[in-house]
Protein backbone atom coordinates (compact mmCIF):
# COMPACT_ATOMS: atom_id res chain seq x y z
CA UNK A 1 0.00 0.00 0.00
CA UNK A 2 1.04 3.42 -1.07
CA UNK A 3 2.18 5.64 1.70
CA UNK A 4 -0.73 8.02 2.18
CA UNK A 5 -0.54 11.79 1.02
CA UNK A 6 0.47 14.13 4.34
CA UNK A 7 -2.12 17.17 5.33
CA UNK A 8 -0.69 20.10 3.43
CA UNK A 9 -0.14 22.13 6.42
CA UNK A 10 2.79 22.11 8.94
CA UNK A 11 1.30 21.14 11.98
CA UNK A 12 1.53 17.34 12.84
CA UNK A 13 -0.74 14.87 12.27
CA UNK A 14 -3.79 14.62 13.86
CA UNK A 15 -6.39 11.45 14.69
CA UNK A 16 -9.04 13.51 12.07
CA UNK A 17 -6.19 13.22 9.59
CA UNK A 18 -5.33 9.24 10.23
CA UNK A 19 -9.39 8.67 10.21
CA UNK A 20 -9.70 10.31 6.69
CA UNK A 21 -6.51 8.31 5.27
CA UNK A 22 -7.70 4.95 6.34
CA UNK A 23 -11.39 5.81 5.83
CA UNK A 24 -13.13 4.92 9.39
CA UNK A 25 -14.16 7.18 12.53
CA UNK A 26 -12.14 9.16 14.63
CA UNK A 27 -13.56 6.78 17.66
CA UNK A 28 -12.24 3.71 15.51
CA UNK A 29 -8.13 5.47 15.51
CA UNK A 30 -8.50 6.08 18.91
CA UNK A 31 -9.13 3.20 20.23
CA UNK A 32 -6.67 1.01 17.93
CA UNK A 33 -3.67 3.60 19.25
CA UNK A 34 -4.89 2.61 22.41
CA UNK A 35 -4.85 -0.87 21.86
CA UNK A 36 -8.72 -0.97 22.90
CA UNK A 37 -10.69 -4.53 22.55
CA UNK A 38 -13.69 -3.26 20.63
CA UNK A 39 -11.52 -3.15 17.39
CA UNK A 40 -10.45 -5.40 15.44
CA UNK A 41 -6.63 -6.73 14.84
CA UNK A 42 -6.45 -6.32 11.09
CA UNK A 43 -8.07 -2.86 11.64
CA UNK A 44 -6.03 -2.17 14.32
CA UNK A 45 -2.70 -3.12 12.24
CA UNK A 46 -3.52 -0.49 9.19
CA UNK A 47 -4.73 2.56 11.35
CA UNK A 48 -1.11 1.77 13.22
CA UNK A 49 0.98 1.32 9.96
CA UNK A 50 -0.82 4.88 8.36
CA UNK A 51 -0.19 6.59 11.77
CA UNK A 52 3.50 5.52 11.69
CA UNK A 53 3.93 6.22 7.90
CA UNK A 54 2.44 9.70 8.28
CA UNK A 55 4.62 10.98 11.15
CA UNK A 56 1.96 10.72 13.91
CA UNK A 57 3.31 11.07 17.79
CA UNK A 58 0.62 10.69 20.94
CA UNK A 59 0.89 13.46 23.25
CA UNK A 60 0.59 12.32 26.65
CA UNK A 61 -0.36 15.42 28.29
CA UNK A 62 -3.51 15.45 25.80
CA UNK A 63 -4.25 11.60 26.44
CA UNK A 64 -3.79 12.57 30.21
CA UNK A 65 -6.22 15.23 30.09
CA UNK A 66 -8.89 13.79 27.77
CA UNK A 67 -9.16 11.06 30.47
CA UNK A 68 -9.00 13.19 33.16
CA UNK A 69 -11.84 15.37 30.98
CA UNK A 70 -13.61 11.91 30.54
CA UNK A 71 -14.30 11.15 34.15
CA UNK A 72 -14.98 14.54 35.40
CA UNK A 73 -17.77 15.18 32.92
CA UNK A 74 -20.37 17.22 34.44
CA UNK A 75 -18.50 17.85 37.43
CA UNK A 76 -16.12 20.59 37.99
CA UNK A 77 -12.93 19.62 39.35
CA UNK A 78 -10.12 22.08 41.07
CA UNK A 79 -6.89 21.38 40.62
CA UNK A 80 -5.05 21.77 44.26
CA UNK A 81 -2.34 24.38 45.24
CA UNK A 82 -0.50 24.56 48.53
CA UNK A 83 0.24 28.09 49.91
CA UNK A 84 3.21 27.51 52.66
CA UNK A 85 2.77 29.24 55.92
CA UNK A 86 6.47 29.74 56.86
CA UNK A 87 5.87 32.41 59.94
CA UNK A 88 7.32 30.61 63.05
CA UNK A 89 3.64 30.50 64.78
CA UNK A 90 1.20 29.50 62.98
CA UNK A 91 -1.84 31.79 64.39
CA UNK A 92 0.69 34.77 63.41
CA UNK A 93 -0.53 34.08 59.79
CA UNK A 94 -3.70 34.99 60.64
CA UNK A 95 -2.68 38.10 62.44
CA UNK A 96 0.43 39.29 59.47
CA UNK A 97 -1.31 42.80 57.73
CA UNK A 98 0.76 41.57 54.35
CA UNK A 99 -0.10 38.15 54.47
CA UNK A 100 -4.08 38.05 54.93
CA UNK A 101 -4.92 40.29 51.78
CA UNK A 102 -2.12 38.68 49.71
CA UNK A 103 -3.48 35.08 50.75
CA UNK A 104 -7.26 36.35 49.89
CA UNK A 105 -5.67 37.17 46.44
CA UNK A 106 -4.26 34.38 45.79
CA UNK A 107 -7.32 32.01 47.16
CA UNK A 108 -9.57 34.28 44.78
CA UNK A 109 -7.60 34.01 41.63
CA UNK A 110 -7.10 30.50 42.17
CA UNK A 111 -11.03 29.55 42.31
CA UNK A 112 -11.43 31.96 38.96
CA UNK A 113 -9.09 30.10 36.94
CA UNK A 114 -10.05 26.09 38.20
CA UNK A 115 -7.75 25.67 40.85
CA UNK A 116 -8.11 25.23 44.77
CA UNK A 117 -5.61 26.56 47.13
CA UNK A 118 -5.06 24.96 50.70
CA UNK A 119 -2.57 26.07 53.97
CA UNK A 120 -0.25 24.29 55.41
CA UNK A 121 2.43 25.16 58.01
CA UNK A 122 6.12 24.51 57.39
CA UNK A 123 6.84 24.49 61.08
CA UNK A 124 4.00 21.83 61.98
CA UNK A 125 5.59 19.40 64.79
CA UNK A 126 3.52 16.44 63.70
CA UNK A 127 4.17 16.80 59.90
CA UNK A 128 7.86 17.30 59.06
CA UNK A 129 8.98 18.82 55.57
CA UNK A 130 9.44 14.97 54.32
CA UNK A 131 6.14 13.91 55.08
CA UNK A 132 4.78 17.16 54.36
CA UNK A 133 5.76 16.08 50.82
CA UNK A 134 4.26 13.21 50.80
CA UNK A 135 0.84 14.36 51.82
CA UNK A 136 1.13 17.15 48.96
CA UNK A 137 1.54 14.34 46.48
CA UNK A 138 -0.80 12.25 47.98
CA UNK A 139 -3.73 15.19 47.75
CA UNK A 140 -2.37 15.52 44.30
CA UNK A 141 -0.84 19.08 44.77
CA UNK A 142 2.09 20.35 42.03
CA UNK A 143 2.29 23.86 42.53
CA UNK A 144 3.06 25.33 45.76
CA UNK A 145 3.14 29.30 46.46
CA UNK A 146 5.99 29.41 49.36
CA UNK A 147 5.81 32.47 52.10
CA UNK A 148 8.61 33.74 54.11
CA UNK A 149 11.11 33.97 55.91
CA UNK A 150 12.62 32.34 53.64
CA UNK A 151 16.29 31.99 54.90
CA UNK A 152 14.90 29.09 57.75
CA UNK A 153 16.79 26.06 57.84
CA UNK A 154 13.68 24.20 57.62
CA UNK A 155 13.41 25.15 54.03
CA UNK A 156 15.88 23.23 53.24
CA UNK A 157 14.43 19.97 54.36
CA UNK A 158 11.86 20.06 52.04
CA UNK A 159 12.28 18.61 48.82
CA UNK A 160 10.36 20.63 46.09
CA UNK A 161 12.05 18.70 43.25
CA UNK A 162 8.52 17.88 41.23
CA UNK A 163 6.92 20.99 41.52
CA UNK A 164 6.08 24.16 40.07
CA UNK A 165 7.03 26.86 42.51
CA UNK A 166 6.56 30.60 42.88
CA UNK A 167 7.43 33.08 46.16
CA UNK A 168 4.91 35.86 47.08
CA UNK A 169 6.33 38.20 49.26
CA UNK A 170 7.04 42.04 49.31
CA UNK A 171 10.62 41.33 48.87
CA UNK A 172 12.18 39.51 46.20
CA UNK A 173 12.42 36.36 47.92
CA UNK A 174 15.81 34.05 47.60
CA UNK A 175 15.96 34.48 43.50
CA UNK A 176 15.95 30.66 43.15
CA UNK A 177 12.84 30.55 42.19
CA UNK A 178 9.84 32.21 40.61
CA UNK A 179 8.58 35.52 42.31
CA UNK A 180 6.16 37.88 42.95
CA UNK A 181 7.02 40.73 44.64
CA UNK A 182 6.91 44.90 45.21
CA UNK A 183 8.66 46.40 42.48
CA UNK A 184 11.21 48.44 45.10
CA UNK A 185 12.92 50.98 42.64
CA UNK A 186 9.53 52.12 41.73
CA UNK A 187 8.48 52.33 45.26
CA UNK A 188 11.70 54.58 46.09
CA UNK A 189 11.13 56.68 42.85
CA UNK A 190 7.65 57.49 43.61
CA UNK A 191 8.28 57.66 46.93
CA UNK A 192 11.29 60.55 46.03
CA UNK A 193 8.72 62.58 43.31
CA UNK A 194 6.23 62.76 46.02
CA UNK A 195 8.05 64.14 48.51
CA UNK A 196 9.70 66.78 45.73
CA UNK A 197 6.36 67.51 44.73
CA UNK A 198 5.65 68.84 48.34
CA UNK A 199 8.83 71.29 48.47
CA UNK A 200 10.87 69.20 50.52
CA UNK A 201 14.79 69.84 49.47
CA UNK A 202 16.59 67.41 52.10
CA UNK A 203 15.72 64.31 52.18
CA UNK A 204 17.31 61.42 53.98
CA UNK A 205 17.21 58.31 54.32
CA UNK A 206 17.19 55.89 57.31
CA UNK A 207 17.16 51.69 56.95
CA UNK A 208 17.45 48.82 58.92
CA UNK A 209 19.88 46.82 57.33
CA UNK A 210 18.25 43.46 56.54
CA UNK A 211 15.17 44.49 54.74
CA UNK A 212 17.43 46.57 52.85
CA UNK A 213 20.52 43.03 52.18
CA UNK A 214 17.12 41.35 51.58
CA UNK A 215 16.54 43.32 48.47
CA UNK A 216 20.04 43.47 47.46
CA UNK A 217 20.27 47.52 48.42
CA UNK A 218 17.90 48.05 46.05
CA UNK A 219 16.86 50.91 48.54
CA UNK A 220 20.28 52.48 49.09
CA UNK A 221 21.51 52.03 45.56
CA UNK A 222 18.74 54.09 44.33
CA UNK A 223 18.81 56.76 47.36
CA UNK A 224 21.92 57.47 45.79
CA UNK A 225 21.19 57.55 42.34
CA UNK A 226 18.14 60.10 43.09
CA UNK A 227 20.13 62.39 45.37
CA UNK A 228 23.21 62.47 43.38
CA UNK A 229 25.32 59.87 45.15
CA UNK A 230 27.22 58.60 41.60
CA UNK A 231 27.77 62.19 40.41
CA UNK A 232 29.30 63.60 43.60
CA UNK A 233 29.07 63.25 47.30
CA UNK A 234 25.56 62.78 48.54
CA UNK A 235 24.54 65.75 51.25
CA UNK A 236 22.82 63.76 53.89
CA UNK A 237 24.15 60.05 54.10
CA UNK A 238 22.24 56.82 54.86
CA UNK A 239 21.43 56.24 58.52
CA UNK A 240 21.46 52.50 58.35
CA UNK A 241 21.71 49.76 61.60
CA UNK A 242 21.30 46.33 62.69
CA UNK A 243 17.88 45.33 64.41
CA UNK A 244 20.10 44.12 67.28
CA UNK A 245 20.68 47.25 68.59
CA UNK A 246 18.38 48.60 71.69
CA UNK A 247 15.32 51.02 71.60
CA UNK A 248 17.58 53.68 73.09
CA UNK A 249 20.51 52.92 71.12
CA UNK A 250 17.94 53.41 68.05
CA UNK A 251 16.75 56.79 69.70
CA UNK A 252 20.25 58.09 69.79
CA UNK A 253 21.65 57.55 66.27
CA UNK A 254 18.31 58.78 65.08
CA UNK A 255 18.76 61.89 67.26
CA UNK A 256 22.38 62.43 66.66
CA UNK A 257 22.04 62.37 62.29
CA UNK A 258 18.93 64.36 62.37
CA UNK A 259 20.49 67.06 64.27
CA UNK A 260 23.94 66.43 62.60
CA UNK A 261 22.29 66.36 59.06
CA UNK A 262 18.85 68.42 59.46
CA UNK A 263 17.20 66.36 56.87
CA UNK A 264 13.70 67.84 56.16
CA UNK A 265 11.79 65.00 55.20
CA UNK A 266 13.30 60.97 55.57
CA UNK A 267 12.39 57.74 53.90
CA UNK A 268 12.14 54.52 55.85
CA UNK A 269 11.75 51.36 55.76
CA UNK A 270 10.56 50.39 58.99
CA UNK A 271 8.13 52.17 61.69
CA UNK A 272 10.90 52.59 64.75
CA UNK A 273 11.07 56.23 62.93
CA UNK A 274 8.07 57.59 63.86
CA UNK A 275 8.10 55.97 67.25
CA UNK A 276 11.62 57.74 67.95
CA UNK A 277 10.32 60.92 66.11
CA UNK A 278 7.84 61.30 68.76
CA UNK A 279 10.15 60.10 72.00
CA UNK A 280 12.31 63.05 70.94
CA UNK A 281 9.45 65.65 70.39
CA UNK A 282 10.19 65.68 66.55
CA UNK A 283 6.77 66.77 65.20
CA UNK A 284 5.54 64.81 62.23
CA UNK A 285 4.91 66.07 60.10
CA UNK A 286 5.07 69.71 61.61
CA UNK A 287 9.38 69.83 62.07
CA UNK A 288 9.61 66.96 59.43
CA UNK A 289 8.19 64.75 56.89
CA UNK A 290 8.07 61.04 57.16
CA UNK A 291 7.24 58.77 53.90
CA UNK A 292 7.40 54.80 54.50
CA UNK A 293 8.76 52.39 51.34
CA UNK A 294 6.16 49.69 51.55
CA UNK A 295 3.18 50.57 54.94
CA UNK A 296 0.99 47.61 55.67
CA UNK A 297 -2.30 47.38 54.24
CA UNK A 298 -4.87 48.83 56.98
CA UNK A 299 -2.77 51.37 57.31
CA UNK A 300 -3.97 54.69 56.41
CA UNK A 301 -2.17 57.50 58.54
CA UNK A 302 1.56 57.32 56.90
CA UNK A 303 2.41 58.77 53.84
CA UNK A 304 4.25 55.99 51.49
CA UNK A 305 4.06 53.26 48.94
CA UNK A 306 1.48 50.54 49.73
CA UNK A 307 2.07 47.12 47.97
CA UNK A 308 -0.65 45.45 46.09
CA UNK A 309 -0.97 42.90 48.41
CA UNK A 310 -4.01 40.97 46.66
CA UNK A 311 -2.67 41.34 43.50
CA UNK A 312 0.82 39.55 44.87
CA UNK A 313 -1.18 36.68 45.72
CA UNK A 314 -3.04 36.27 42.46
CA UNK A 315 0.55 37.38 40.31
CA UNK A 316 1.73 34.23 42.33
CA UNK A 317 -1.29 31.67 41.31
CA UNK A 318 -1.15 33.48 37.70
CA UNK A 319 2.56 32.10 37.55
CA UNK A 320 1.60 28.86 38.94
CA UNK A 321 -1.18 28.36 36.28
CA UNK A 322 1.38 29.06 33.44
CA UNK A 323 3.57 26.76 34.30
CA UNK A 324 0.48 23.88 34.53
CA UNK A 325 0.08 25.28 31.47
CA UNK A 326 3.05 24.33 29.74
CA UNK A 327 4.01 21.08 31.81
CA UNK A 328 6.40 22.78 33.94
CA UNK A 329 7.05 21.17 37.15
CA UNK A 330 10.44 21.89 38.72
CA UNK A 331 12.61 25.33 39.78
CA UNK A 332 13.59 26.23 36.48
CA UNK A 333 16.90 27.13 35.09
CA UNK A 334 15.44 30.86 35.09
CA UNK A 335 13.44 32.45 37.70
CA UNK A 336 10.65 34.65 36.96
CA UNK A 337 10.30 37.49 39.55
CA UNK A 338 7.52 39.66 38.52
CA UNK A 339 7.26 43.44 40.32
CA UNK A 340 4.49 45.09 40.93
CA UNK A 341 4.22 48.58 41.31
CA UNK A 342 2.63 49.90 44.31
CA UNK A 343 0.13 52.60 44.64
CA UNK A 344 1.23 56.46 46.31
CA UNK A 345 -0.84 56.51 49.76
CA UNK A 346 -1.54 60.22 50.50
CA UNK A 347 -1.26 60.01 54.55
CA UNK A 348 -0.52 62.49 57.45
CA UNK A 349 3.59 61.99 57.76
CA UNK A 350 4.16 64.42 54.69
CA UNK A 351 2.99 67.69 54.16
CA UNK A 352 3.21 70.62 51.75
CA UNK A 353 5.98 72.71 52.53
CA UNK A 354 6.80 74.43 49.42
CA UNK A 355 6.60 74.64 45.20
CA UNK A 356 7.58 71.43 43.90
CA UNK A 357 11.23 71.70 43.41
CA UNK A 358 11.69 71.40 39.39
């Protein structure tokens, strides 16, 4: 028998094609690739020898899902996610500003787009990371939306080798993986045109260092750039110290640069500022103007950049469902980190104090 003409088009060949070569139902190729009962041997042997002659490969993933497709007819089936509660109690999920809108966001955007998404504490004393595994993969989970901190030991002892994996976090996360995160060098350039926009000429800037290392000084780097820092020496320089260091230790480098430097208005990364603004009787934002990098969602007193939590949460399932997409189930060779920009929040720690400086 003559080899049979291929479709004049450059996909592959499909069962439709095979059925119209050999001249019987699409049903009838199906089930002689499958090797079903209900057809016959010598049929079976021709729709086999056309299929090989004209180039035709089974895709798995399709066979897979028509099966899956077949069973679940009428009935709409979730596919399960695991979002990993890292935080060292668990209740303190619960209770985390960033983590209950991002979560929500995530749980939302999951049920839009057919998938389920489920909790489970990394630090639970009656599941370890190894068994933890093992239940994932016994509920059928692949994807798994991890939470920090994520420089825990504990991480470590879970083996994620199978699965399609994505950080939400306002940081970066580790960079080993897929991300979704605040987009910080917007945050500190929006951060810097607001406060120019209300007259202020001096601004500093004052960090605790390990948000800052955690973000690869994405938040000193571009203090500098914006002030001037690569073109000459910067006027006010970076307050920046360990956490380790005691409330009154905190008060007194805070008290010492501002009256050293006199900055007018400061950008911060964490709240200690305004606490030690007001045990030193610096009015805010009367004597000076306080504008936070990333404030926590309820918050609506502080001037700043406020992450999109929600939107995180559902970058991080949108990720996820890409990668079912396209059969990806491991770390990947290159990480994704996708940044969103966060939104200006017009609060009471900045006022106008001037024209906007051009």
């Amino acid at each position: 028998m003559a080899p049979p003409t291929p479709p004049e088009r450059s996909t592959v060949p499909t069962i439709r094609d095979i059925a119209k070569a050999v001249g019987v139902s699409r049903s009838s190729v199906s089930a002689a690739l499958k090797d079903r009962p209900n057809i016959s041997q010598a049929t079976k042997k021709k729709i086999r020898q056309v299929a090989e002659q004209m180039g035709y490969r089974q895709d798995a993933q399709v066979d897979q899902l028509m099966s899956y497709l077949s069973k679940r007819k009428g009935r709409r089936q979730l596919i399960p996610l695991a979002w990993i509660n890292a935080q060292q109690e668990r209740d303190a999920f619960n209770r985390n500003p960033w983590w209950i809108p991002m979560y929500e966001g995530a749980k939302e955007r999951a049920n839009q787009i057919g998938f389920s998404l489920n909790e489970f504490w990394l630090h639970d004393p009656q599941v370890r990371p190894k068994r933890l595994r093992s239940i994932l993969h016994a509920q059928g989970i692949r994807g798994l939306v991890l939470t920090p901190p994520y420089h825990l030991p504990v991480w470590d002892e879970l083996d994620m080798s199978g699965f399609s994996v994505v950080q939400a976090s306002v940081d970066p996360g580790t960079g080993k993986c897929n991300a979704a995160s605040l987009d910080r060098t917007h945050a500190m350039n929006l951060l810097w045109k607001k406060l120019q926009a209300k007259g202020y000429q001096r601004v500093g800037l004052y960090l605790i260092h390990a948000p800052d290392r955690r973000v690869d000084a994405a938040y000193c780097s571009q203090y500098l750039w914006l002030s001037g820092g690569y073109e000459g020496q910067v006027e006010i320089p970076i307050l920046h110290h360990d956490n380790q260091l005691t409330w009154e230790e905190k008060k007194q480098v805070i008290d010492d640069w501002i009256r050293q430097h006199h900055p007018d208005a400061i950008i911060t990364n964490n709240g200690t500022l305004l606490k030690a603004c007001e045990a030193l009787g610096v009015g805010v934002p009367q004597d000076l103007g306080v504008g936070m990098i990333h404030i926590p969602p309820e918050i609506e007193h502080i001037s700043g950049v406020r992450p999109r939590s929600r939107e995180m949460g559902a970058t991080a399932i949108d990720i996820l469902a890409a990668h079912f997409h396209c059969g990806a189930f491991d770390l990947g060779s290159f990480p994704i980190n996708i940044q969103l920009k966060g939104n200006w929040n017009e609060g009471q720690t900045t006022r106008q104090v001037g024209p906007a400086l051009a």
